[in-house]
Protein backbone atom coordinates (compact mmCIF):
# COMPACT_ATOMS: atom_id res chain seq x y z
CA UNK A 1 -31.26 31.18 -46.64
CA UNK A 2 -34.27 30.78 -43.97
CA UNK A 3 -33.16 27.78 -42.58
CA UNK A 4 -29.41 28.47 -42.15
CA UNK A 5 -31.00 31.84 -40.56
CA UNK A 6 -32.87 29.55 -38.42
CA UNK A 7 -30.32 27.18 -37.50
CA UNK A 8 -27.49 29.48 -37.03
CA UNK A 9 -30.11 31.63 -34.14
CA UNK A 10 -31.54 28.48 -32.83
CA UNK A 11 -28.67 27.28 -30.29
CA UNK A 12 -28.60 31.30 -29.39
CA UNK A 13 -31.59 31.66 -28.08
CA UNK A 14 -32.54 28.28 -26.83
CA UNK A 15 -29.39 29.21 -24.62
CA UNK A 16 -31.08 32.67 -23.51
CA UNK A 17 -34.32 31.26 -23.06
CA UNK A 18 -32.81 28.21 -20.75
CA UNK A 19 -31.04 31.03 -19.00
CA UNK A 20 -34.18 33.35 -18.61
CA UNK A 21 -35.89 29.73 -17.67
CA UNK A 22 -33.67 28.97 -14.81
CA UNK A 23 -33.56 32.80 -13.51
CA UNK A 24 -37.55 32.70 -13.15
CA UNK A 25 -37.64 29.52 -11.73
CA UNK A 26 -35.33 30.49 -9.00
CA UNK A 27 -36.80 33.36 -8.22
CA UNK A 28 -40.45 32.41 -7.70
CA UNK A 29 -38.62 29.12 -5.74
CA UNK A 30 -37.02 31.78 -3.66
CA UNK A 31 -40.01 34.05 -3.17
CA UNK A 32 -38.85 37.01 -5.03
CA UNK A 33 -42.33 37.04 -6.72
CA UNK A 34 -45.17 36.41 -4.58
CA UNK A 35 -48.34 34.21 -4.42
CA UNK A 36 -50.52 35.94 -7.18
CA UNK A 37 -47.75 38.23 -8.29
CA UNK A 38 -47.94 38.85 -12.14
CA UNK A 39 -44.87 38.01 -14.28
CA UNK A 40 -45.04 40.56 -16.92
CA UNK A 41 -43.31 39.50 -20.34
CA UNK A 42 -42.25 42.97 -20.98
CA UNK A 43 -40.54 43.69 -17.77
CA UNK A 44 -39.07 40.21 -17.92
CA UNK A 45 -37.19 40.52 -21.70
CA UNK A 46 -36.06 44.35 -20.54
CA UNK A 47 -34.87 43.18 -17.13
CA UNK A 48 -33.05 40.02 -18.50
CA UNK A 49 -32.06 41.73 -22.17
CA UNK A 50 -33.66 39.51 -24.41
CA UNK A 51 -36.26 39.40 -26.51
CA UNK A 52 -39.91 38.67 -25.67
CA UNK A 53 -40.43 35.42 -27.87
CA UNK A 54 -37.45 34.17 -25.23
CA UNK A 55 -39.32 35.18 -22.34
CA UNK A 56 -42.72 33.94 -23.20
CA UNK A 57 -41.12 30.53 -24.19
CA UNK A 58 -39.27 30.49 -20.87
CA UNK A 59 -42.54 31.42 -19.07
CA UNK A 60 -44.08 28.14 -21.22
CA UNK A 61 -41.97 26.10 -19.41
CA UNK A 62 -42.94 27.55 -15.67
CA UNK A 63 -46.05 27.27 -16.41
CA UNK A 64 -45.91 23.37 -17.40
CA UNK A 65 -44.01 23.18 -14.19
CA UNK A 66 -46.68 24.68 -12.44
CA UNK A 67 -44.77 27.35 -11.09
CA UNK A 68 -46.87 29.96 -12.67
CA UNK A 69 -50.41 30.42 -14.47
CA UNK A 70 -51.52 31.50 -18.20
CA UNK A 71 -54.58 33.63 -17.36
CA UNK A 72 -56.89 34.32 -20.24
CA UNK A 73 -55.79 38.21 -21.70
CA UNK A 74 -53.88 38.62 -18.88
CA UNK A 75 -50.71 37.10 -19.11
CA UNK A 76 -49.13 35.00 -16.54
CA UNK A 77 -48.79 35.23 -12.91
CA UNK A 78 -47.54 33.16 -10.10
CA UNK A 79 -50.16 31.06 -8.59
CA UNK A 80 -52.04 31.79 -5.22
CA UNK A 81 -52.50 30.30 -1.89
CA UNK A 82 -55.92 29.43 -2.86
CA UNK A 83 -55.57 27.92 -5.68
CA UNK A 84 -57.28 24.50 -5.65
CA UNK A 85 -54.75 22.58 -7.25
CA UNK A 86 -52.91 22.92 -4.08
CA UNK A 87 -56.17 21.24 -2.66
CA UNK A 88 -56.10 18.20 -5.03
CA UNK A 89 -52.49 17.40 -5.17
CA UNK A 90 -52.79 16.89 -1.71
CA UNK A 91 -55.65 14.77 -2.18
CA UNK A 92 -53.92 12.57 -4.60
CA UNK A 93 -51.13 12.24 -2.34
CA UNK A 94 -53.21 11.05 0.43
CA UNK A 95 -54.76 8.39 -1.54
CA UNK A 96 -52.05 7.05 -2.80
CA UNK A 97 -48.59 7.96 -0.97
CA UNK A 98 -50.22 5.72 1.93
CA UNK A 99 -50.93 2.81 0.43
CA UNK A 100 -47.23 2.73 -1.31
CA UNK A 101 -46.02 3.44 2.13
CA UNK A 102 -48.01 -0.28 3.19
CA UNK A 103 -46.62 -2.25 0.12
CA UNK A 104 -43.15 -0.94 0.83
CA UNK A 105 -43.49 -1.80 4.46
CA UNK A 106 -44.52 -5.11 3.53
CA UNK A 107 -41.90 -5.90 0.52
CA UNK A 108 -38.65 -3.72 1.74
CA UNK A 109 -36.03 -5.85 2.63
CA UNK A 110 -32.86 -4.79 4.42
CA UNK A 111 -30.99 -2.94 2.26
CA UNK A 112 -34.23 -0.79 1.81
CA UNK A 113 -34.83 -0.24 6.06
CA UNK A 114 -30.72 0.91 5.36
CA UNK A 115 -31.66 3.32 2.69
CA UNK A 116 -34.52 4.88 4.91
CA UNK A 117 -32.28 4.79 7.93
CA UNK A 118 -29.52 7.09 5.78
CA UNK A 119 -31.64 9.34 3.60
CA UNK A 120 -33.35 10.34 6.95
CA UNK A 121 -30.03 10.88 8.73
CA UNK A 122 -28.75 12.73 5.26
CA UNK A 123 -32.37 14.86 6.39
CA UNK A 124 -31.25 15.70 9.71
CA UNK A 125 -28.24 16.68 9.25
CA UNK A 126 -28.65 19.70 6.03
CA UNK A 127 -29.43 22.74 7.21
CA UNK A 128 -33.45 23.39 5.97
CA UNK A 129 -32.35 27.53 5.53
CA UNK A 130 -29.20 29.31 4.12
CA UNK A 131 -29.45 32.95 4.29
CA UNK A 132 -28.42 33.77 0.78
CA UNK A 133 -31.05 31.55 -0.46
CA UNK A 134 -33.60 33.88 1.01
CA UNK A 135 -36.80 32.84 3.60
CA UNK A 136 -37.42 29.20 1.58
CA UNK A 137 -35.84 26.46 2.53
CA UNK A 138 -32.23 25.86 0.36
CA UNK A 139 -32.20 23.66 -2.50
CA UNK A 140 -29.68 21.41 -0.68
CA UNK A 141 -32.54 20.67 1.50
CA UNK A 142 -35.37 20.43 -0.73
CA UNK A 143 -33.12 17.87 -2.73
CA UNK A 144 -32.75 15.74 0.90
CA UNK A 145 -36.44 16.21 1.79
CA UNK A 146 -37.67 14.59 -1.69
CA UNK A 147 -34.82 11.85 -1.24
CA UNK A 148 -36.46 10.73 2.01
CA UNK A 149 -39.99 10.45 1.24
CA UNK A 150 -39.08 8.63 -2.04
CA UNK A 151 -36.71 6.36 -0.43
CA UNK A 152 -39.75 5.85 2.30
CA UNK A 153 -42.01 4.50 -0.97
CA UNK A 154 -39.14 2.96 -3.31
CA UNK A 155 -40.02 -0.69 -1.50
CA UNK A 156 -43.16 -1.06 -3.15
CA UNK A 157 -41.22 -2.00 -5.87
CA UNK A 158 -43.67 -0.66 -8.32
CA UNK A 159 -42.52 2.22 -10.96
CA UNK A 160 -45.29 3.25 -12.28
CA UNK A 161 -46.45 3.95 -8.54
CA UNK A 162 -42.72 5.63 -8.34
CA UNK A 163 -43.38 8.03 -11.27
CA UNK A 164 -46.81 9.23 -9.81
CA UNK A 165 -45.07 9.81 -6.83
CA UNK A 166 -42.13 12.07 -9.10
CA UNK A 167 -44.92 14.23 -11.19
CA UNK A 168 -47.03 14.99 -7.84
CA UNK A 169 -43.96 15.63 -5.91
CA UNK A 170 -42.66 18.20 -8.73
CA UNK A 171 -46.05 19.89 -9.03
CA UNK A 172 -46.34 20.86 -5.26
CA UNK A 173 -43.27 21.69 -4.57
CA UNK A 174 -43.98 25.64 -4.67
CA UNK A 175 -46.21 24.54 -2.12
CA UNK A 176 -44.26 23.08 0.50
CA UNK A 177 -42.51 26.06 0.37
CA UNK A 178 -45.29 28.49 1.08
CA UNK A 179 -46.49 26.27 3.96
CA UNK A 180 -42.72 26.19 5.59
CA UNK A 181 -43.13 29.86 5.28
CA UNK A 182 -46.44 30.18 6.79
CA UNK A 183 -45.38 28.11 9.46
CA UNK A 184 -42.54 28.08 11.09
CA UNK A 185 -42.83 26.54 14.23
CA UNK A 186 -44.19 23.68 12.60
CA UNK A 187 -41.59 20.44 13.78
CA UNK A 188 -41.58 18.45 10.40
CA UNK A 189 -37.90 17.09 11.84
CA UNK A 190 -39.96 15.34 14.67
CA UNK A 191 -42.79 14.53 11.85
CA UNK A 192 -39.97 12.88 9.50
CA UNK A 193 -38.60 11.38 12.72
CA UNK A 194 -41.80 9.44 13.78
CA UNK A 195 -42.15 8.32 10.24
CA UNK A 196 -38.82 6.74 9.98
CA UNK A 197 -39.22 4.97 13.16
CA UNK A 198 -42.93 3.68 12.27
CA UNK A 199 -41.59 2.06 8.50
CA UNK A 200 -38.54 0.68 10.14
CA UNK A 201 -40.82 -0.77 12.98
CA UNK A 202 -43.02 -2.65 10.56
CA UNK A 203 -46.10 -0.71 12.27
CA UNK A 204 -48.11 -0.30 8.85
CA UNK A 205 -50.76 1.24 10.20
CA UNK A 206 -48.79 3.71 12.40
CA UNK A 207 -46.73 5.10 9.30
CA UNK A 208 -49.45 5.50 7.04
CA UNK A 209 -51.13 7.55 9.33
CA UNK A 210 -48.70 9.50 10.33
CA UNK A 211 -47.76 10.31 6.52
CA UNK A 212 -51.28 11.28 5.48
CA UNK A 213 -51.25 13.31 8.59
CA UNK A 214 -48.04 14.88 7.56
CA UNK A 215 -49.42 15.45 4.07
CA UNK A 216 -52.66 17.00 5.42
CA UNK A 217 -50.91 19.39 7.54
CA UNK A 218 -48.97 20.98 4.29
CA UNK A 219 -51.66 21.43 2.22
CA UNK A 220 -54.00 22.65 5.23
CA UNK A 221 -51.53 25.61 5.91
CA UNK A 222 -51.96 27.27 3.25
CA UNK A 223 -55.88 26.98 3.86
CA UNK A 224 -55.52 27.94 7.09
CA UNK A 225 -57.45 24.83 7.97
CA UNK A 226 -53.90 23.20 9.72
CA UNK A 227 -53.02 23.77 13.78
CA UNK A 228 -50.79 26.96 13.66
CA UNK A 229 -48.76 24.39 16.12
CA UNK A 230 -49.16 20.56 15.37
């Protein structure tokens, strides 16, 4: 009796809770919730009409996105600007985008300068902002942005490099979007420009440079530690 209870309800609410999932996700993405806002589980199963166990398991899945924080007795919140995780992601990705940039400069062949040459020109030519996806950058762009920089790195030929690359990408993606937000006179389309034309160039040491620069600028913006204009 329990477990055809259980099985019949499962698919139900694994439904809702993918639904409440995807409805959070979006919204902190868009910046309906702001940095440090608190995403109350109460408010969240009235507002959506479900139950709480739905919400809290859809806030589970935020959080391991790191979208959002589990604070001790106090429920879960969207991170802030300050958090240092911002701080060490970008670290990471200093250390070792880079050197991937180098080994794919070194081992791309030809049919990797042409995938460069059209995921940057795929880059230039989406819109970065839609107005009904709200003052983020649109999904069509952040799709095209992560393309790019992946397609910069995929000569190194190395996929457990590659899959570093995915999880660090994922984790500061909230991120990015706070520091295109913070700054918008910022030219990243000149940045991605210059780092195009330095892998397809050969010039190793140009493109690395100019990537950790890029990288440093991001996370400094939300420090306040970047140029307001670099």
């Amino acid at each position: 009796m329990t477990q055809t209870a259980h099985t019949s309800n499962s698919p139900g609410k694994q439904m809702l809770s993918e639904q409440v999932y995807a409805h959070l996700r979006d919204a902190i993405m868009r910046g309906t919730y702001a940095p440090g806002d608190a995403l109350k589980p109460q408010d969240l199963a009235k507002e959506q009409g479900v139950s709480l166990a739905v919400v809290r398991e859809a806030l589970v899945r935020v959080v391991g996105e790191g979208l959002a924080d589990r604070l001790p007795n106090r429920g879960f919140a969207v991170p802030s600007f300050s958090d240092r995780r911002w701080q060490e992601i970008a670290e990471a990705r200093r250390t070792i985008e880079p050197v991937m940039l180098r080994m794919s400069i070194e081992r791309g062949d030809v049919d990797w300068e042409a995938r460069v040459r059209a995921a940057h020109h795929r880059l230039v030519r989406t819109p970065a902002y839609v107005p009904e996806e709200g003052e983020y950058y649109s999904a069509a762009w952040s799709e095209v942005h992560r393309a790019f920089h992946r397609t910069l790195l995929e000569g190194c030929g190395n996929p457990v490099l590659l899959e570093t690359f995915d999880r660090l990408w994922t984790a500061s993606e909230l991120a990015r979007r706070w520091s295109a937000h913070r700054n918008p006179d910022r030219d990243g389309a000149d940045e991605h420009r210059r780092l195009e034309e330095a892998a397809l160039a050969r010039d190793t040491d140009t493109a690395a440079g100019l990537l950790a620069e890029h990288l440093t600028l991001t996370a400094g913006v939300l420090t306040g530690c970047a140029p307001s204009n670099p």
